[in-house]
Protein backbone atom coordinates (compact mmCIF):
# COMPACT_ATOMS: atom_id res chain seq x y z
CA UNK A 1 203.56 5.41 -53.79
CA UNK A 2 206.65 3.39 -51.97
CA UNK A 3 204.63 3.05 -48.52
CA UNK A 4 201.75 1.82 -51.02
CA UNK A 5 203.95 -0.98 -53.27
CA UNK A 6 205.48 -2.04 -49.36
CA UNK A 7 202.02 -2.71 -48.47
CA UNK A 8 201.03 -4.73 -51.57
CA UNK A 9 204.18 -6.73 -51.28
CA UNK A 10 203.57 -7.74 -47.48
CA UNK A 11 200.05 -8.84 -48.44
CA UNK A 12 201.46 -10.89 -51.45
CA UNK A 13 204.11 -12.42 -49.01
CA UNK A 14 201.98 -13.14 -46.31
CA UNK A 15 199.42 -14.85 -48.54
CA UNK A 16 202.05 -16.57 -50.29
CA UNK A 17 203.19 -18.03 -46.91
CA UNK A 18 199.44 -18.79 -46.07
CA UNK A 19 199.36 -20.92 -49.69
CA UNK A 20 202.72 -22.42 -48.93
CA UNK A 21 201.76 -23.56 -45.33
CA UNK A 22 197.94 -24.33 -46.22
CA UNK A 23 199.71 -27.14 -49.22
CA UNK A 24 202.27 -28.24 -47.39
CA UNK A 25 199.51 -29.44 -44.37
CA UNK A 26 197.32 -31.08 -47.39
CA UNK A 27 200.23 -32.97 -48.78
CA UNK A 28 202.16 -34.01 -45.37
CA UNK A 29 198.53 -35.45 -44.64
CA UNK A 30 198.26 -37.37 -47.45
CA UNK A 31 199.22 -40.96 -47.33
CA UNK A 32 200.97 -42.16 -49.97
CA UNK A 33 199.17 -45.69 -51.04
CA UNK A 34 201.51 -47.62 -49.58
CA UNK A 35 200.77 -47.39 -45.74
CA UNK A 36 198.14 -46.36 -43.39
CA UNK A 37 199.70 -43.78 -42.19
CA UNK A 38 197.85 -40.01 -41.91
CA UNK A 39 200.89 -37.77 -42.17
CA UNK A 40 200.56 -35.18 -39.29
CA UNK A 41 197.74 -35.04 -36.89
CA UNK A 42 196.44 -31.68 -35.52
CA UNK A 43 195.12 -31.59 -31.77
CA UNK A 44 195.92 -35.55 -31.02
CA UNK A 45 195.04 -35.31 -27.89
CA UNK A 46 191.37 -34.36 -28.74
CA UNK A 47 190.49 -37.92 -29.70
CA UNK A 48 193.37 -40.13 -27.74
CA UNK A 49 192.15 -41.19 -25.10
CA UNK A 50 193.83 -40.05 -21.89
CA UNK A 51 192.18 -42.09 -19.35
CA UNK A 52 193.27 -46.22 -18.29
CA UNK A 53 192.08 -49.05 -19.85
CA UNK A 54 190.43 -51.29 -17.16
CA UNK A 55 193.28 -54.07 -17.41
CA UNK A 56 196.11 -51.90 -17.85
CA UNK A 57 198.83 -51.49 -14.94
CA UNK A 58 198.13 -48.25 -12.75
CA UNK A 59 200.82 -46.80 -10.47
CA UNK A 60 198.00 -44.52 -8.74
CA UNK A 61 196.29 -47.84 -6.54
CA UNK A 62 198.45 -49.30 -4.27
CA UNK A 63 197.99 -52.63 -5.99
CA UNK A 64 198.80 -51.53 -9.57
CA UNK A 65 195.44 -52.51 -10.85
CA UNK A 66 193.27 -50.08 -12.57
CA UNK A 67 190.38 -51.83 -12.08
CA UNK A 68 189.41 -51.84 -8.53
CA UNK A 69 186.75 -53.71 -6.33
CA UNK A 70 183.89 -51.48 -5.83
CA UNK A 71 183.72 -50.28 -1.36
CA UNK A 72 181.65 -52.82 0.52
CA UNK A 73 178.15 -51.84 0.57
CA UNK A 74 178.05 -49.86 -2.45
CA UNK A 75 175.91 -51.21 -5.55
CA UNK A 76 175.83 -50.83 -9.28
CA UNK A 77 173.82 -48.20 -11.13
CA UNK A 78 170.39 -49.19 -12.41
CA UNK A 79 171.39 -52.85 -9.83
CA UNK A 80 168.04 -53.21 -8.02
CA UNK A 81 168.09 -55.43 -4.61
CA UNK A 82 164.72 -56.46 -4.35
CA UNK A 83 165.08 -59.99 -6.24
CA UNK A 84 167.85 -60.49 -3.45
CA UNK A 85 166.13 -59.43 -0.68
CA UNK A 86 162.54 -61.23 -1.02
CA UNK A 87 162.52 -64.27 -2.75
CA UNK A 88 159.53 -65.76 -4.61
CA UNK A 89 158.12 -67.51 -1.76
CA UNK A 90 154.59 -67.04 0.52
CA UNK A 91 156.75 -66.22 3.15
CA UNK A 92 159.14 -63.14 1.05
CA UNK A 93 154.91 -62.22 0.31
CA UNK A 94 154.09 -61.33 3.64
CA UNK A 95 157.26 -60.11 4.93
CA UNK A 96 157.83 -57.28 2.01
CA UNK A 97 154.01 -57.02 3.06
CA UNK A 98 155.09 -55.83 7.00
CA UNK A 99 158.55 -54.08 5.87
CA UNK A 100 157.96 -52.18 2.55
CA UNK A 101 156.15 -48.92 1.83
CA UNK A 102 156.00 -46.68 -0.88
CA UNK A 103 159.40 -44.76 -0.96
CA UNK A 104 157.39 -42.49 -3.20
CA UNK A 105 154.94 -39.30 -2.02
CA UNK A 106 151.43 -39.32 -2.63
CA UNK A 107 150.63 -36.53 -5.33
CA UNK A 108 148.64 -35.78 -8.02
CA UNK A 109 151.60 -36.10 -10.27
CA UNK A 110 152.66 -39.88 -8.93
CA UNK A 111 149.13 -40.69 -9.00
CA UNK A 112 148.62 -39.52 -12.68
CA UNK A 113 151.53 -41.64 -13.68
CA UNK A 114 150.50 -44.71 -11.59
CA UNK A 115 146.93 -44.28 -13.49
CA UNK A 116 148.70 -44.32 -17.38
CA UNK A 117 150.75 -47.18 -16.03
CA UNK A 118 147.94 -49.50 -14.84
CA UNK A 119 145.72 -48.67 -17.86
CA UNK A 120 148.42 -49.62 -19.77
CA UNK A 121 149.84 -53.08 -18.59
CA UNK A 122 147.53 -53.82 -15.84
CA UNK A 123 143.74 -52.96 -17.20
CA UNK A 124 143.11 -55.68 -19.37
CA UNK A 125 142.86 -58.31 -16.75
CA UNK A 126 141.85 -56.01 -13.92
CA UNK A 127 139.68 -53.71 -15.73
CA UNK A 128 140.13 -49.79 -15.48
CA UNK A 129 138.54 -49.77 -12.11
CA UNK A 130 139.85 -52.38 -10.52
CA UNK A 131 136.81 -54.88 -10.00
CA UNK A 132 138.36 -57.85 -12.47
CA UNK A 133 136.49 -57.18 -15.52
CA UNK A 134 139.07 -57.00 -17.92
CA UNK A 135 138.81 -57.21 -21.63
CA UNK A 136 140.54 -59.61 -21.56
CA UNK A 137 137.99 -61.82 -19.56
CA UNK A 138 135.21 -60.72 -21.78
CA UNK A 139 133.91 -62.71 -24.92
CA UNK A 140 135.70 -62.07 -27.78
CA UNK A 141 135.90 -63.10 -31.14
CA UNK A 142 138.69 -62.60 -34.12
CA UNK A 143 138.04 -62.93 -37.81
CA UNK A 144 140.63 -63.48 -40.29
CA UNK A 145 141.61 -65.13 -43.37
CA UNK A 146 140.24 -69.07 -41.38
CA UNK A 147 137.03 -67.20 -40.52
CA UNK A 148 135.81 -65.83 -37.53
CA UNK A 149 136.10 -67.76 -33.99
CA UNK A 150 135.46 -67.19 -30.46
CA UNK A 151 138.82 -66.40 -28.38
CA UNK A 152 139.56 -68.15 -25.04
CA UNK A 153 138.60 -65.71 -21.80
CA UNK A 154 140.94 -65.65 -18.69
CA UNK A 155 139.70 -65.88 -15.34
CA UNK A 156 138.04 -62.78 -13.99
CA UNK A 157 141.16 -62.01 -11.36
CA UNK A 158 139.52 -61.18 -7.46
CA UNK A 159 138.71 -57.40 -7.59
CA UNK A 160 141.37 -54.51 -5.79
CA UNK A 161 137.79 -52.49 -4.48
CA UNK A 162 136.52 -52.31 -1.11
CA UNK A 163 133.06 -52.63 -1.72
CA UNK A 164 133.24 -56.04 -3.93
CA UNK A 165 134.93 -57.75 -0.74
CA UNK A 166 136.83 -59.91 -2.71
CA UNK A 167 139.48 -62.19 -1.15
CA UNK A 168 143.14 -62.95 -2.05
CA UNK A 169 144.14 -66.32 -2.70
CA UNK A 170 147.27 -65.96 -0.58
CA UNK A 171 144.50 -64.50 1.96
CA UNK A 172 142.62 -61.18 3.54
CA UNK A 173 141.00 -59.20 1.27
CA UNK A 174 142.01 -57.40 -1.68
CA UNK A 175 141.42 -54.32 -0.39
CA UNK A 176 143.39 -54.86 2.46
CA UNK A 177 146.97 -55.95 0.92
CA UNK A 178 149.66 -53.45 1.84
CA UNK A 179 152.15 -51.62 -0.70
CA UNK A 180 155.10 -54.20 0.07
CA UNK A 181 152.81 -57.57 -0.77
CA UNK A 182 151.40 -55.64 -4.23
CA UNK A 183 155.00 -54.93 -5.11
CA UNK A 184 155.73 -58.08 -4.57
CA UNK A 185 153.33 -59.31 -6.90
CA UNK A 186 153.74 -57.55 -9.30
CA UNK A 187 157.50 -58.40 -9.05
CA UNK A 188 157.07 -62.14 -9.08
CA UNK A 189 153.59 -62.17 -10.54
CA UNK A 190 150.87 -64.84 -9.08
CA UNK A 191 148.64 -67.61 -10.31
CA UNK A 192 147.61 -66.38 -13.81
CA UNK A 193 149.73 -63.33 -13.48
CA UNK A 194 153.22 -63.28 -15.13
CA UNK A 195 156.09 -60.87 -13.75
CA UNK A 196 155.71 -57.29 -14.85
CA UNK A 197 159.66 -56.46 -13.44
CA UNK A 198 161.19 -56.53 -16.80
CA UNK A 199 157.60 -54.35 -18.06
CA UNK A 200 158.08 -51.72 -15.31
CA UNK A 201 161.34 -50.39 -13.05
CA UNK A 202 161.14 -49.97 -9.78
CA UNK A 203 159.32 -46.42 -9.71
CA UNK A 204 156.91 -47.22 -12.03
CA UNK A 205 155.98 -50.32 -9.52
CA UNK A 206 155.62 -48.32 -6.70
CA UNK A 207 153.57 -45.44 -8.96
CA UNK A 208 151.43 -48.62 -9.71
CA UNK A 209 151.01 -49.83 -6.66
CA UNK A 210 149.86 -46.24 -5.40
CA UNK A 211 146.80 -45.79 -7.96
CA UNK A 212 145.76 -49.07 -7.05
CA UNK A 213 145.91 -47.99 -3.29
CA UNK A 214 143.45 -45.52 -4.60
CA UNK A 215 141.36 -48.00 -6.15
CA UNK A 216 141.27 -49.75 -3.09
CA UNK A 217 139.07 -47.20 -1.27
CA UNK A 218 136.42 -47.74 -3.84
C-alpha cells in the first residue's frame, strides 16, 4: 500500500512539474503589449541564418569581402553565350553555320521533343511538314460582334524539304542549311520571322533544329 501511495505521488509530482514548466514556457513567450518582443525562443538557430550576407565583412577571403569575383572563365547559371559569340549579322549566319553542331544526340526521344516543339511555335508559318503552308498563310476569316471579315495571310516562308528545292534568301537551299545557321535563325529570327530565344532555351533550339533536319530529307 506504501510502495503504491510512493508511486501515485511521483506521478502527481512529475506531472505537476510538467504543468509548471509547460505554463511557465506559454507565459515567458508571451509579449506583454508593450514591445515586440517574443519572450524565449526555442531552437534559434533553426531559422537564423548562419551564413554571410553578400556585403558584410568576411575574415575567411584574404580581402575581407564576402562577395567575391567569380574565377576567370567561369559563367553564370542559366547565362547563355551565344548572343555574345555570333552577332546578328550575315556574316555571325554563316560562321555559326561552319562552327556549330548539335551538342545534342540524335534519338527517338530528342526527336519526339523537337517534333512537339515545332508543331507548337514553328507550324503555323511552316506548316507541319515543313513545305511553307502554314495556317497562318491560308485564307482566313473571323466573325465577331463587327461581323465577319477576311484576315490578312503572311507570306508562304521558302519550304525546309528536299524535294520542293526551295532557296534561302540569305542563299543555298533550304534543305541544305546546317544546324549552326538554323540556330541562328531561330535565335535572331529573319525577314518575317521574329526571335524565338525568349520562346525556347537553348535545348529546345537545338531539339528544333534536329526535327527539322529530319524534315529536310523529305
Amino acid at each position: 500500500m506504501k510502495e503504491n501511495m510512493l508511486v501515485m505521488n511521483k506521478k502527481n509530482f512529475l506531472g505537476a512539474v510538467c504543468m509548471a514548466v509547460a505554463f511557465a514556457a506559454v507565459t515567458t513567450a508571451c509579449g506583454d503589449g508593450t514591445t515586440r518582443s517574443t519572450g524565449w525562443e526555442f531552437s534559434r538557430n533553426m531559422y537564423d541564418p548562419i551564413a554571410y550576407n553578400p556585403d558584410q565583412p568576411n575574415n575567411n577571403f584574404k580581402n575581407k569581402q564576402t562577395a567575391q569575383t567569380p574565377p576567370a572563365g567561369t559563367l553564370p547559371q542559366g547565362f547563355e553565350k551565344f548572343g555574345e559569340e555570333y552577332a546578328n549579322t550575315p556574316e555571325d549566319y554563316e560562321r555559326a553555320g561552319r562552327e556549330l553542331t548539335n551538342p545534342l544526340p540524335v534519338n527517338e526521344k530528342n526527336l519526339a521533343e523537337g517534333e512537339h516543339l515545332y508543331l507548337v511555335n514553328c507550324a503555323v508559318c511552316h506548316g507541319k511538314e515543313g513545305k511553307g503552308d502554314g495556317s497562318i498563310t491560308k485564307d482566313r476569316t473571323v466573325t465577331d460582334s463587327r461581323g465577319t471579315r477576311q484576315l490578312e495571310n503572311f507570306p508562304n516562308p521558302p519550304a525546309y524539304t528536299r524535294s520542293s528545292g526551295a532557296n534561302s534568301s540569305r542563299g543555298g537551299l533550304m534543305a541544305d542549311l546546317t544546324a549552326g545557321k538554323i540556330y541562328h535563325t531561330i535565335y535572331y529570327g529573319l525577314n518575317a520571322m521574329g526571335s524565338h530565344a525568349s520562346q525556347l532555351n537553348p535545348e529546345e533550339r537545338w531539339k528544333v533544329v534536329m526535327y527539322v533536319q529530319e524534315l529536310q530529307k523529305k
